[in-house]
C-alpha atoms as a PDB file:
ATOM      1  CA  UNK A   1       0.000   0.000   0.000  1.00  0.00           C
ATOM      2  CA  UNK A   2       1.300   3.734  -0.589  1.00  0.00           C
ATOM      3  CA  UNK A   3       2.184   5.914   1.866  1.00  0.00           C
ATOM      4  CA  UNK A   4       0.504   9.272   0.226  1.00  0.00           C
ATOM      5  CA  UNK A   5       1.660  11.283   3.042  1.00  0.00           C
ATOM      6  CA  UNK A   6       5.214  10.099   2.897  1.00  0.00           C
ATOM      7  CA  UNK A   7       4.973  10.186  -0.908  1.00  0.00           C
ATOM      8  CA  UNK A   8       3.832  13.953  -1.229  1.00  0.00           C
ATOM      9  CA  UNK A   9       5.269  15.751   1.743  1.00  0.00           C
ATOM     10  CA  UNK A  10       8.406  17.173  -0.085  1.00  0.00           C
ATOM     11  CA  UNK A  11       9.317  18.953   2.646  1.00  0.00           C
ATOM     12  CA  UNK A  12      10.126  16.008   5.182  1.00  0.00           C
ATOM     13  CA  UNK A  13      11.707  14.285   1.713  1.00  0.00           C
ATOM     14  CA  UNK A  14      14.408  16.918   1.477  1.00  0.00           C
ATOM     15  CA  UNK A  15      15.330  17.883   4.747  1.00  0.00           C
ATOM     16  CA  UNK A  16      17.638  20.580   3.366  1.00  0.00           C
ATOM     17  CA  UNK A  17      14.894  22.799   1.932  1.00  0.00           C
ATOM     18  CA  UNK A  18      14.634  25.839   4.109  1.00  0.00           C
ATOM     19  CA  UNK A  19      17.833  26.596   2.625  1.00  0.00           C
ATOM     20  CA  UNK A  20      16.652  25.911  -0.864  1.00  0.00           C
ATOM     21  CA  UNK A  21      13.540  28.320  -0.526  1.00  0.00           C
ATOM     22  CA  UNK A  22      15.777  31.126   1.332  1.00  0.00           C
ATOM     23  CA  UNK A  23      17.557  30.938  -1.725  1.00  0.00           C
ATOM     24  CA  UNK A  24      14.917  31.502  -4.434  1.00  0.00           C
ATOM     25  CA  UNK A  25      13.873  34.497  -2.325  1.00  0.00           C
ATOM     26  CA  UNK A  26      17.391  35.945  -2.946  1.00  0.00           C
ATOM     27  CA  UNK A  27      17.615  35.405  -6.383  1.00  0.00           C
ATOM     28  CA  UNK A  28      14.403  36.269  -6.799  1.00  0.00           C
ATOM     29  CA  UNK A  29      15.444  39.991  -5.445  1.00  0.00           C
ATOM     30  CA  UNK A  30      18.573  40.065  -6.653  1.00  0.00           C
ATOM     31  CA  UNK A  31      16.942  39.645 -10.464  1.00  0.00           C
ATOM     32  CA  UNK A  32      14.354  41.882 -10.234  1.00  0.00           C
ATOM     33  CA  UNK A  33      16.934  44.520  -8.987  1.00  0.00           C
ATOM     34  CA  UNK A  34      18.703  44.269 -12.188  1.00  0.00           C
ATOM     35  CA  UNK A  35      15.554  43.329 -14.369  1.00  0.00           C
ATOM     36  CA  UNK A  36      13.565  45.748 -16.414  1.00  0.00           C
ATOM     37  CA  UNK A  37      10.073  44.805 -15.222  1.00  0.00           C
ATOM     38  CA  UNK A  38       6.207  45.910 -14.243  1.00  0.00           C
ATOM     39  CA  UNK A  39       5.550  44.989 -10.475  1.00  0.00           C
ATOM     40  CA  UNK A  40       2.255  43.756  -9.144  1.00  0.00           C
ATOM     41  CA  UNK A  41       0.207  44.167 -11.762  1.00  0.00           C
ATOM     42  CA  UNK A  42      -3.523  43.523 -11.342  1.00  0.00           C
ATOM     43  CA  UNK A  43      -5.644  40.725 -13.445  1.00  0.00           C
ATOM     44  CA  UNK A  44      -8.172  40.417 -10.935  1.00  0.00           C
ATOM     45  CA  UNK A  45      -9.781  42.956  -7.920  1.00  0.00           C
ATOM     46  CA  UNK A  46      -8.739  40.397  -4.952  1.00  0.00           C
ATOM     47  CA  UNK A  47      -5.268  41.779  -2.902  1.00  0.00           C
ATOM     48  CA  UNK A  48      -3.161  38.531  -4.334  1.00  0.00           C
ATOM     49  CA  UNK A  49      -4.443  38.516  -8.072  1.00  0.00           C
ATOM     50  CA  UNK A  50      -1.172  40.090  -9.528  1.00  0.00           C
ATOM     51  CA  UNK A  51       1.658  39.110 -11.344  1.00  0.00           C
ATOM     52  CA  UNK A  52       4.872  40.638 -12.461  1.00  0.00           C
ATOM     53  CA  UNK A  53       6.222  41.833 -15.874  1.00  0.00           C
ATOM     54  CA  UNK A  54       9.568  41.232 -17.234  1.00  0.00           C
ATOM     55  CA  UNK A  55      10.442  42.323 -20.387  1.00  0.00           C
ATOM     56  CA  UNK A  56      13.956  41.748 -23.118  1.00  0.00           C
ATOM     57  CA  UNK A  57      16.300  44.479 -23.869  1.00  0.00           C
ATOM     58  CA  UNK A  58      14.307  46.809 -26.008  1.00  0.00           C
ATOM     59  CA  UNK A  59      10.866  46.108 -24.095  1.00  0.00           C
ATOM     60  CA  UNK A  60       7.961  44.736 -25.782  1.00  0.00           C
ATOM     61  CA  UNK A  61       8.403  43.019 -28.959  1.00  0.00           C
ATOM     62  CA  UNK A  62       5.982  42.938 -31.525  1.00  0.00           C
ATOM     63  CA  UNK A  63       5.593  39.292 -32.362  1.00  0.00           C
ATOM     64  CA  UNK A  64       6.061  36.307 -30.735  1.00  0.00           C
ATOM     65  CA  UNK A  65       5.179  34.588 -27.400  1.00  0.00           C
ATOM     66  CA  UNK A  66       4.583  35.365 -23.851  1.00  0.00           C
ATOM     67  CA  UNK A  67       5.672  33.028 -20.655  1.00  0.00           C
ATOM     68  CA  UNK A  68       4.038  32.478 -17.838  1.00  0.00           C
ATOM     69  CA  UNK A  69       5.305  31.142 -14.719  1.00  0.00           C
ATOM     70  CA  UNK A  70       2.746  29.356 -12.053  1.00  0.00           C
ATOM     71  CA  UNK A  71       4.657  29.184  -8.682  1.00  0.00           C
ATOM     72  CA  UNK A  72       4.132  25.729  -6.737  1.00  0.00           C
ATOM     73  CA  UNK A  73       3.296  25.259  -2.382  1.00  0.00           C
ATOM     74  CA  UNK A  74       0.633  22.795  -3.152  1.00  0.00           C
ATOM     75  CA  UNK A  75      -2.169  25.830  -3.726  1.00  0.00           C
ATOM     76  CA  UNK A  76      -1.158  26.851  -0.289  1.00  0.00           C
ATOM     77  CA  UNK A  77       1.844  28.674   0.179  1.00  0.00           C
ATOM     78  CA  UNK A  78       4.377  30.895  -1.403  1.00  0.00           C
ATOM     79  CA  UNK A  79       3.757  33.454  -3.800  1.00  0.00           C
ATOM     80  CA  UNK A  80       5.010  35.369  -7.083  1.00  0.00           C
ATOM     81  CA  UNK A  81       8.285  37.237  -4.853  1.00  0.00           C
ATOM     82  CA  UNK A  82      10.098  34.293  -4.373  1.00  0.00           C
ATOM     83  CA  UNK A  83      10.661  33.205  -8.335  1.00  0.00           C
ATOM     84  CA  UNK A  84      10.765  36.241 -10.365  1.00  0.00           C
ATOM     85  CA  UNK A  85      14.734  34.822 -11.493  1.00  0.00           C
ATOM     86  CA  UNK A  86      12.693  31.600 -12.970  1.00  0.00           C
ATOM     87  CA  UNK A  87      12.269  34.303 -16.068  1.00  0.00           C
ATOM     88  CA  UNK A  88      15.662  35.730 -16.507  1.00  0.00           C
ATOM     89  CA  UNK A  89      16.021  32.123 -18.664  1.00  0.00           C
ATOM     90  CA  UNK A  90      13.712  33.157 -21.528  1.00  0.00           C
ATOM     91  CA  UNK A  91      13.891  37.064 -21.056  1.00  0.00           C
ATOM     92  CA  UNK A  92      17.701  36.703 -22.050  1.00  0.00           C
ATOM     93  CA  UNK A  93      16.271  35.292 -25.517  1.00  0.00           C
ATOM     94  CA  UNK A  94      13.986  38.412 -26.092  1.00  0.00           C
ATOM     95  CA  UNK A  95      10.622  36.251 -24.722  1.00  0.00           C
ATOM     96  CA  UNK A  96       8.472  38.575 -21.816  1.00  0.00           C
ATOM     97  CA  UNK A  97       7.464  36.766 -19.057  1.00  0.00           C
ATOM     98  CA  UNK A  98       5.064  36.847 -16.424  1.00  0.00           C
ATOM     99  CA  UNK A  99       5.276  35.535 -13.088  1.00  0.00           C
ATOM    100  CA  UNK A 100       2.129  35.330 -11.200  1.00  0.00           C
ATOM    101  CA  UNK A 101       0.509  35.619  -8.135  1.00  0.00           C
ATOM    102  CA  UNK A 102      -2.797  33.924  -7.323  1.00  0.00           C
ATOM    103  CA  UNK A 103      -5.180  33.443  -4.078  1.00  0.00           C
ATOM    104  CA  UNK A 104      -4.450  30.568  -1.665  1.00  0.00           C
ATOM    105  CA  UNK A 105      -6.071  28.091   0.151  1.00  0.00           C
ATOM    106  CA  UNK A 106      -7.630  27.744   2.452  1.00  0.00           C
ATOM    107  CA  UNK A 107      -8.994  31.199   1.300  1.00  0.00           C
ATOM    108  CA  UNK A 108     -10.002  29.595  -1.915  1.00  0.00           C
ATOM    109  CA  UNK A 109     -10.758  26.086  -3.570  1.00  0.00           C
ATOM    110  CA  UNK A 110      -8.213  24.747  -5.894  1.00  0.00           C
ATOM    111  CA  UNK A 111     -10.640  24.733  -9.327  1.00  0.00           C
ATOM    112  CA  UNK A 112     -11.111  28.862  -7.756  1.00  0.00           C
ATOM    113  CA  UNK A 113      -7.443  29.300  -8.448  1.00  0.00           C
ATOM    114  CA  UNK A 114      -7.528  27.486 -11.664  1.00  0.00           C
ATOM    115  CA  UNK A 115     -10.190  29.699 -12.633  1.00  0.00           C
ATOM    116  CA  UNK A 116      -8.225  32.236 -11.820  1.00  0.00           C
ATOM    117  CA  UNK A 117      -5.669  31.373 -13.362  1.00  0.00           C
ATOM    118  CA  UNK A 118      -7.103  30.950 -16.961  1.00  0.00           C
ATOM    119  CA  UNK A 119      -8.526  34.723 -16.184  1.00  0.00           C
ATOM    120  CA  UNK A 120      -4.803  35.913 -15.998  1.00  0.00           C
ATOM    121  CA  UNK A 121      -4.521  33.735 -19.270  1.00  0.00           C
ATOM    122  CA  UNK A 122      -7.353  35.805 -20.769  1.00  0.00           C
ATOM    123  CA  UNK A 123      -5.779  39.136 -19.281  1.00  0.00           C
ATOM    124  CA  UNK A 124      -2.647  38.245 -20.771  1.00  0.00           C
ATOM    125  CA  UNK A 125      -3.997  38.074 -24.053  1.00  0.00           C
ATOM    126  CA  UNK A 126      -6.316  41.333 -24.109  1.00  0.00           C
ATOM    127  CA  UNK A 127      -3.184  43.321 -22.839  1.00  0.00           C
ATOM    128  CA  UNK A 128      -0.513  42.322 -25.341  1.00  0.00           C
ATOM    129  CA  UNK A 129      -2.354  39.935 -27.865  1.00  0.00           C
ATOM    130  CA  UNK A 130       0.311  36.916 -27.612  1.00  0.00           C
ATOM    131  CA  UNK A 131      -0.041  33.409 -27.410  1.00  0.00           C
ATOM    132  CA  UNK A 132       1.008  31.849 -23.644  1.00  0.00           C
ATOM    133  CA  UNK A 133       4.071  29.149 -23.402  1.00  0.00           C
ATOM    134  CA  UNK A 134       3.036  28.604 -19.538  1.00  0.00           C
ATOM    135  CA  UNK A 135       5.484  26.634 -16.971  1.00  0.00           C
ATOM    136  CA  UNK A 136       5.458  25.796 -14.087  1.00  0.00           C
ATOM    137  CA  UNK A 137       6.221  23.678 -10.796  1.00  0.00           C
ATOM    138  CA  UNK A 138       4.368  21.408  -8.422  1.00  0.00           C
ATOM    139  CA  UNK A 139       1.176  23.260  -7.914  1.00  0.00           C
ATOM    140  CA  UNK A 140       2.183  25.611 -11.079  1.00  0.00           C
ATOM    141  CA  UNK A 141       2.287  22.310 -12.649  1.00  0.00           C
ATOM    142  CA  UNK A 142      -0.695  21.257 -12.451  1.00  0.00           C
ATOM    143  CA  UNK A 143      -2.021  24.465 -13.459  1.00  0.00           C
ATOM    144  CA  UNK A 144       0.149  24.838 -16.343  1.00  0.00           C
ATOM    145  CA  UNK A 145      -1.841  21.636 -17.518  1.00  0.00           C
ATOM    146  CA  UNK A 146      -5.311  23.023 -16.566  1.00  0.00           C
ATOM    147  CA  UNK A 147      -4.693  25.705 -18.963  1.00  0.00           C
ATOM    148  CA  UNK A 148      -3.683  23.683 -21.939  1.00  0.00           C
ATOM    149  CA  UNK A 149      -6.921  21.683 -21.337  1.00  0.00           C
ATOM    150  CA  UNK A 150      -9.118  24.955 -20.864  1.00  0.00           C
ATOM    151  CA  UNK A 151     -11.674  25.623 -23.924  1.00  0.00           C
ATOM    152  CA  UNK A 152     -10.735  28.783 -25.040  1.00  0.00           C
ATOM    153  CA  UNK A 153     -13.396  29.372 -28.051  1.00  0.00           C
ATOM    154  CA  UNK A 154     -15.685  28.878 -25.730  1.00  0.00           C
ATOM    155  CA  UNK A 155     -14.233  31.807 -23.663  1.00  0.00           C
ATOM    156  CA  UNK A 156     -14.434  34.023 -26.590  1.00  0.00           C
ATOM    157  CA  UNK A 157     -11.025  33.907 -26.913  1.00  0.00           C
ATOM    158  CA  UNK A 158      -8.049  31.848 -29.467  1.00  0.00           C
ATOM    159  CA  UNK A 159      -8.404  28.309 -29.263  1.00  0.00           C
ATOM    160  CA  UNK A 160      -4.856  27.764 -28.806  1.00  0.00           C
ATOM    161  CA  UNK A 161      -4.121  30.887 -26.363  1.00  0.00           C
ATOM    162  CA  UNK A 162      -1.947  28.093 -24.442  1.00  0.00           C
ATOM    163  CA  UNK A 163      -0.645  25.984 -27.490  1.00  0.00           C
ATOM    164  CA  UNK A 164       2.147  24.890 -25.318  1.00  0.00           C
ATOM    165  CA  UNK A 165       3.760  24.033 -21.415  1.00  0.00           C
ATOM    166  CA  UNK A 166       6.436  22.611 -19.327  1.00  0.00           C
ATOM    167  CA  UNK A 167       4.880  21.678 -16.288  1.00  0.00           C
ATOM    168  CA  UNK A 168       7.734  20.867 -13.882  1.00  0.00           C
ATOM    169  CA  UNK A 169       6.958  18.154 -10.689  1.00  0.00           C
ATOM    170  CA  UNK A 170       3.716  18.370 -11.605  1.00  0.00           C
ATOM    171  CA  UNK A 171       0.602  17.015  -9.738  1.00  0.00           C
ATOM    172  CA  UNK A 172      -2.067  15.475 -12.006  1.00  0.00           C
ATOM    173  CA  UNK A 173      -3.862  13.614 -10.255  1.00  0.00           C
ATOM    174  CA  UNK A 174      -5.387  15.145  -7.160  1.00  0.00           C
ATOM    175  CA  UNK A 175      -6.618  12.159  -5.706  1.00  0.00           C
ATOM    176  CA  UNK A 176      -4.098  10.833  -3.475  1.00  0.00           C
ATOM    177  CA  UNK A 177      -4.190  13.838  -1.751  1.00  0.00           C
ATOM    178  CA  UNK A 178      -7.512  13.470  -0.441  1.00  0.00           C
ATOM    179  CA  UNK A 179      -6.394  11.158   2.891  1.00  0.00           C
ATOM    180  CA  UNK A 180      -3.229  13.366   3.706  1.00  0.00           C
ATOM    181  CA  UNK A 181      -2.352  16.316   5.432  1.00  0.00           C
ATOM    182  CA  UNK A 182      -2.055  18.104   2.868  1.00  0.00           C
ATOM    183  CA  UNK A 183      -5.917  18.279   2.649  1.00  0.00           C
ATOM    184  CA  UNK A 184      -6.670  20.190   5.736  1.00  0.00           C
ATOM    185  CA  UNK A 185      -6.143  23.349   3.446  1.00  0.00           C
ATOM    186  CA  UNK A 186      -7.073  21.939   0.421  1.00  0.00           C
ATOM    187  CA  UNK A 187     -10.413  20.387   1.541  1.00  0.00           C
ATOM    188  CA  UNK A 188     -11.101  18.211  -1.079  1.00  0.00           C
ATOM    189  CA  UNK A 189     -13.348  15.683  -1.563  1.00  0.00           C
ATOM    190  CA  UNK A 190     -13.498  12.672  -4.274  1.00  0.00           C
ATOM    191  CA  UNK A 191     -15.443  14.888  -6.522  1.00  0.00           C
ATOM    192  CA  UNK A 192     -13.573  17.756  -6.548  1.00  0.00           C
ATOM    193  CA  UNK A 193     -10.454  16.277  -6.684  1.00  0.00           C
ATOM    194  CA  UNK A 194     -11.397  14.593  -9.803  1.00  0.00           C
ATOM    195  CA  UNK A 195     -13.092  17.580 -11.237  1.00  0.00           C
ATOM    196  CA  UNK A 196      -9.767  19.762 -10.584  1.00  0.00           C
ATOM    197  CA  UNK A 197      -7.119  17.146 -12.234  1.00  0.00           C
ATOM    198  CA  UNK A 198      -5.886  17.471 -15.871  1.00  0.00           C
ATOM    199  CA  UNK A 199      -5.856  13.465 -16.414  1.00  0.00           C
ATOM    200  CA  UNK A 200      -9.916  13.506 -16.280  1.00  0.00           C
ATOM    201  CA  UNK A 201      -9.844  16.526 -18.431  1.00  0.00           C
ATOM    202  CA  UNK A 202     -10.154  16.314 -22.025  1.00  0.00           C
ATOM    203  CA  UNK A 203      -6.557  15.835 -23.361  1.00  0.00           C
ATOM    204  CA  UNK A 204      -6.061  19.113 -25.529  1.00  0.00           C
ATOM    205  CA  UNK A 205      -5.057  17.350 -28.841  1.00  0.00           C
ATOM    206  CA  UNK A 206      -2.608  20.210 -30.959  1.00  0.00           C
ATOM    207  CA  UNK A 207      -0.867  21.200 -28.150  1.00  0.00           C
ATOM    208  CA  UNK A 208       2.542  20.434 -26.607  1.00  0.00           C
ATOM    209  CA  UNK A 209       3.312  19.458 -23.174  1.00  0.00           C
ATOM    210  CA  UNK A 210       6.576  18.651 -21.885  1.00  0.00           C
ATOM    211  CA  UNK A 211       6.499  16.849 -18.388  1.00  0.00           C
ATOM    212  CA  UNK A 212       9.245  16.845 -16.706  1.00  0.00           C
ATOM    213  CA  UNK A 213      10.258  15.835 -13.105  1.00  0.00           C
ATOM    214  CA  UNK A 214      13.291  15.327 -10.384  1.00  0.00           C
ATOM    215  CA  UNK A 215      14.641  11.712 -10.653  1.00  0.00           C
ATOM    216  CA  UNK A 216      15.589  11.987  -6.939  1.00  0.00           C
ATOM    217  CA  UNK A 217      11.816  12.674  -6.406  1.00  0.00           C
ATOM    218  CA  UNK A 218       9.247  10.305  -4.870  1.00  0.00           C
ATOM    219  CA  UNK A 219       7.764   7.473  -7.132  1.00  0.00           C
ATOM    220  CA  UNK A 220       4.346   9.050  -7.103  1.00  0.00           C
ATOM    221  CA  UNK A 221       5.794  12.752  -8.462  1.00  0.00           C
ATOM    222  CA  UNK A 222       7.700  10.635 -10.986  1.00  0.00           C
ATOM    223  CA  UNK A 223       4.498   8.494 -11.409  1.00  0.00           C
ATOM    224  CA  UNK A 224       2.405  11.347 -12.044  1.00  0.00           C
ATOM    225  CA  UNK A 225       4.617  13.026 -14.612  1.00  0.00           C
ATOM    226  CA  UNK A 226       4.748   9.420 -16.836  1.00  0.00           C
ATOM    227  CA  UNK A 227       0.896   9.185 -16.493  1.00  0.00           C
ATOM    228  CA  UNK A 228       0.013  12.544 -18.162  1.00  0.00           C
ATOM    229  CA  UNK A 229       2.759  12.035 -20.687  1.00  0.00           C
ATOM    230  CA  UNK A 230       0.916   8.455 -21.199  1.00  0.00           C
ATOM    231  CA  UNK A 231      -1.984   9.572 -21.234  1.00  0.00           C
ATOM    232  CA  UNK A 232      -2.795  12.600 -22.704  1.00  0.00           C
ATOM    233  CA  UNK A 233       0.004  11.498 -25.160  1.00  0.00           C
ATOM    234  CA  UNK A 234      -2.341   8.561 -26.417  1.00  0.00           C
ATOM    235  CA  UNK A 235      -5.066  11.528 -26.646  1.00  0.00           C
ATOM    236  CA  UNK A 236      -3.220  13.225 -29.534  1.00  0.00           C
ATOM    237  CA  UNK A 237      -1.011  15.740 -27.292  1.00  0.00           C
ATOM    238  CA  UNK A 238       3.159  16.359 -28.220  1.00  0.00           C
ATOM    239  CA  UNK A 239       4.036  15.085 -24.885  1.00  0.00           C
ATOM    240  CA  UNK A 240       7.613  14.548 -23.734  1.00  0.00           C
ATOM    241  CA  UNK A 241       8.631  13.045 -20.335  1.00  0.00           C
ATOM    242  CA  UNK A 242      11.834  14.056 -18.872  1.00  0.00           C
ATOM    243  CA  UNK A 243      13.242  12.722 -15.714  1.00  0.00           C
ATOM    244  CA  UNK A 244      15.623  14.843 -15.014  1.00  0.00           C
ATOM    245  CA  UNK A 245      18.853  13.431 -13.285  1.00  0.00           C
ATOM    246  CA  UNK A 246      18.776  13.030  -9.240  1.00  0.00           C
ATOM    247  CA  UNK A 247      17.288  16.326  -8.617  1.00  0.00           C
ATOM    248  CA  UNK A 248      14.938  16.403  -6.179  1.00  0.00           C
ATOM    249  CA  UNK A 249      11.901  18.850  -5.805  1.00  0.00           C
ATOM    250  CA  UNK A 250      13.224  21.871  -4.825  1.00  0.00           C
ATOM    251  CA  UNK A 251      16.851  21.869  -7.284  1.00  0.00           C
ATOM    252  CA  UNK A 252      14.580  20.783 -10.125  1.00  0.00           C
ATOM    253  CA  UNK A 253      13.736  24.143 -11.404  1.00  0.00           C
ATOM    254  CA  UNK A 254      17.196  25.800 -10.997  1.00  0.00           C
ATOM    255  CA  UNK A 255      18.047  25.272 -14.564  1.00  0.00           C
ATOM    256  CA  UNK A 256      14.595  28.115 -15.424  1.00  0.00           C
ATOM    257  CA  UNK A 257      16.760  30.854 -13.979  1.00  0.00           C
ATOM    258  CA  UNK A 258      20.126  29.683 -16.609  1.00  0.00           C
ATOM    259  CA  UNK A 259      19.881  31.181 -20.154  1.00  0.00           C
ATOM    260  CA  UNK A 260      21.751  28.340 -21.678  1.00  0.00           C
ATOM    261  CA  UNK A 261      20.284  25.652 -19.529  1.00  0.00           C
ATOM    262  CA  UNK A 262      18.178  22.494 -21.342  1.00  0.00           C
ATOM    263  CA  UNK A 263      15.038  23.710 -19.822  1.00  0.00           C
ATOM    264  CA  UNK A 264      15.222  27.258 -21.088  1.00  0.00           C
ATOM    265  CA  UNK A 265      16.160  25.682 -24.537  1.00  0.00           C
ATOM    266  CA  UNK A 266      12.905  23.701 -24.121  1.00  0.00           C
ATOM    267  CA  UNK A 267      11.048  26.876 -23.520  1.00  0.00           C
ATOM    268  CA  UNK A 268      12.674  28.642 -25.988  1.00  0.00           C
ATOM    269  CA  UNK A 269      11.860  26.173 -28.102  1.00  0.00           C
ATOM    270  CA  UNK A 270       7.983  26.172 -27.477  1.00  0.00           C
ATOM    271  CA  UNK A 271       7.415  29.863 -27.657  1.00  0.00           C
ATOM    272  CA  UNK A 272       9.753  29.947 -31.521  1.00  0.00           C
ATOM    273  CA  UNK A 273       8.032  27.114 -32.905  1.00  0.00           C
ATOM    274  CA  UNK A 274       4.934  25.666 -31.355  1.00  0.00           C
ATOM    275  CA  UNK A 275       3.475  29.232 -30.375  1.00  0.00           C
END
């Protein structure tokens, strides 16, 4: 039998992080100190629907993609502050980037923030009429694949607003959350928790997702990642899995904030081609 709790409680798995997080928070500083960007912009009217701008040398340009990156703390914790440096990859290839903010739980429900989400997604659009290449990690993982699946005509808006993602230790499959602690925030039932995971949505077929995950992570992170890529693959997405070394949960996304990393390259890659 799995241990869920064990399995998903990344912060007993890697006893160092404290000093991982303290870390982003630096770099997150020291980037936007040195960053030509838009602070705490609002898509919504609640105090935590905001994101931040950050634009190439030269500002806007004319063409071409936007990113957005979807912060992780299991819908709980954290916030937009502590990752602005997961842009400075793609901004150093003349791709603007948003890194967003959204309302927690136990405030809100996760398919609240979802929703939210996809309004940013909307926002994004009306404001500089570019298609999204979203990424993002854990939580932001799961909602980067919430807004691949989202049905944008229906919104009034491009079908393929979110042609593309990298969804980094992403959770697809809310499920095994239901019996852990996890869920005193969360409050999810068996309903919800289907309702709010990407595998029982429609798999977007046209789109690209890459999946990619720590190989030092627990079986059911790496488990999740294959099952998307599985699934949704067989359901006419580009999927790609990538296990990604022994990095565990917190060094995974290090490479975001590295120009000339493989994951930037990947993004890159997306917002040239796909978008």
């Amino acid at each position: 039998m799995i241990d869920y709790e064990a399995e998903y409680n990344n912060r007993s798995l890697v006893p160092e992080h404290p000093a991982q997080i303290e870390g982003w928070k630096r770099d997150a500083a020291a980037y936007r100190a040195e960053a030509t960007c838009d602070l705490a912009i609002p898509y919504e009217l609640s105090e935590r629907t905001t994101y931040d701008l950050f634009l190439p040398a030269g500002g806007m340009p004319l063409g071409g993609a936007i990113g957005l990156f979807l912060h992780g703390g299991y819908w709980q914790a954290l916030d937009r502050t502590f990752f602005s440096h997961m842009a400075r990859g793609i901004v150093a290839h003349g791709i603007p980037c948003a890194v967003a903010n959204y309302t927690l739980c136990p405030q809100v429900r996760v398919g609240d923030i979802t929703e939210e989400i996809r309004h940013l997604a909307g926002h994004l659009w009306e404001r500089y009429r570019k298609p999204i290449v979203a990424f993002g990690h854990s939580a932001g993982g799961h909602l980067t694949a919430a807004l691949l699946a989202t049905d944008w005509a229906q919104r009034g808006l491009p079908l393929r607003l979110v042609p593309a993602g990298l969804s980094i230790s992403g959770v697809f499959d809310l499920q095994p959350l239901i019996d852990t602690t996890l869920n005193a925030n969360l409050r999810l039932d068996r309903k919800e928790a289907i309702d709010a995971s990407p595998l029982a949505m429609v798999a977007p077929s046209g789109t690209h997702l890459t999946a990619a995950v720590g190989g030092g992570e627990s079986g059911e992170f790496i488990r999740q990642s294959r099952i998307i890529a599985d699934i949704w693959g067989r359901g006419g997405v580009d999927t790609r899995l990538d296990i990604r070394g022994q990095d565990n949960h917190f060094t995974v996304i290090a490479p975001l904030a590295d120009p000339h990393s493989d994951l930037t390259d990947a993004l890159v890659t997306m917002a040239r081609t796909i978008c």
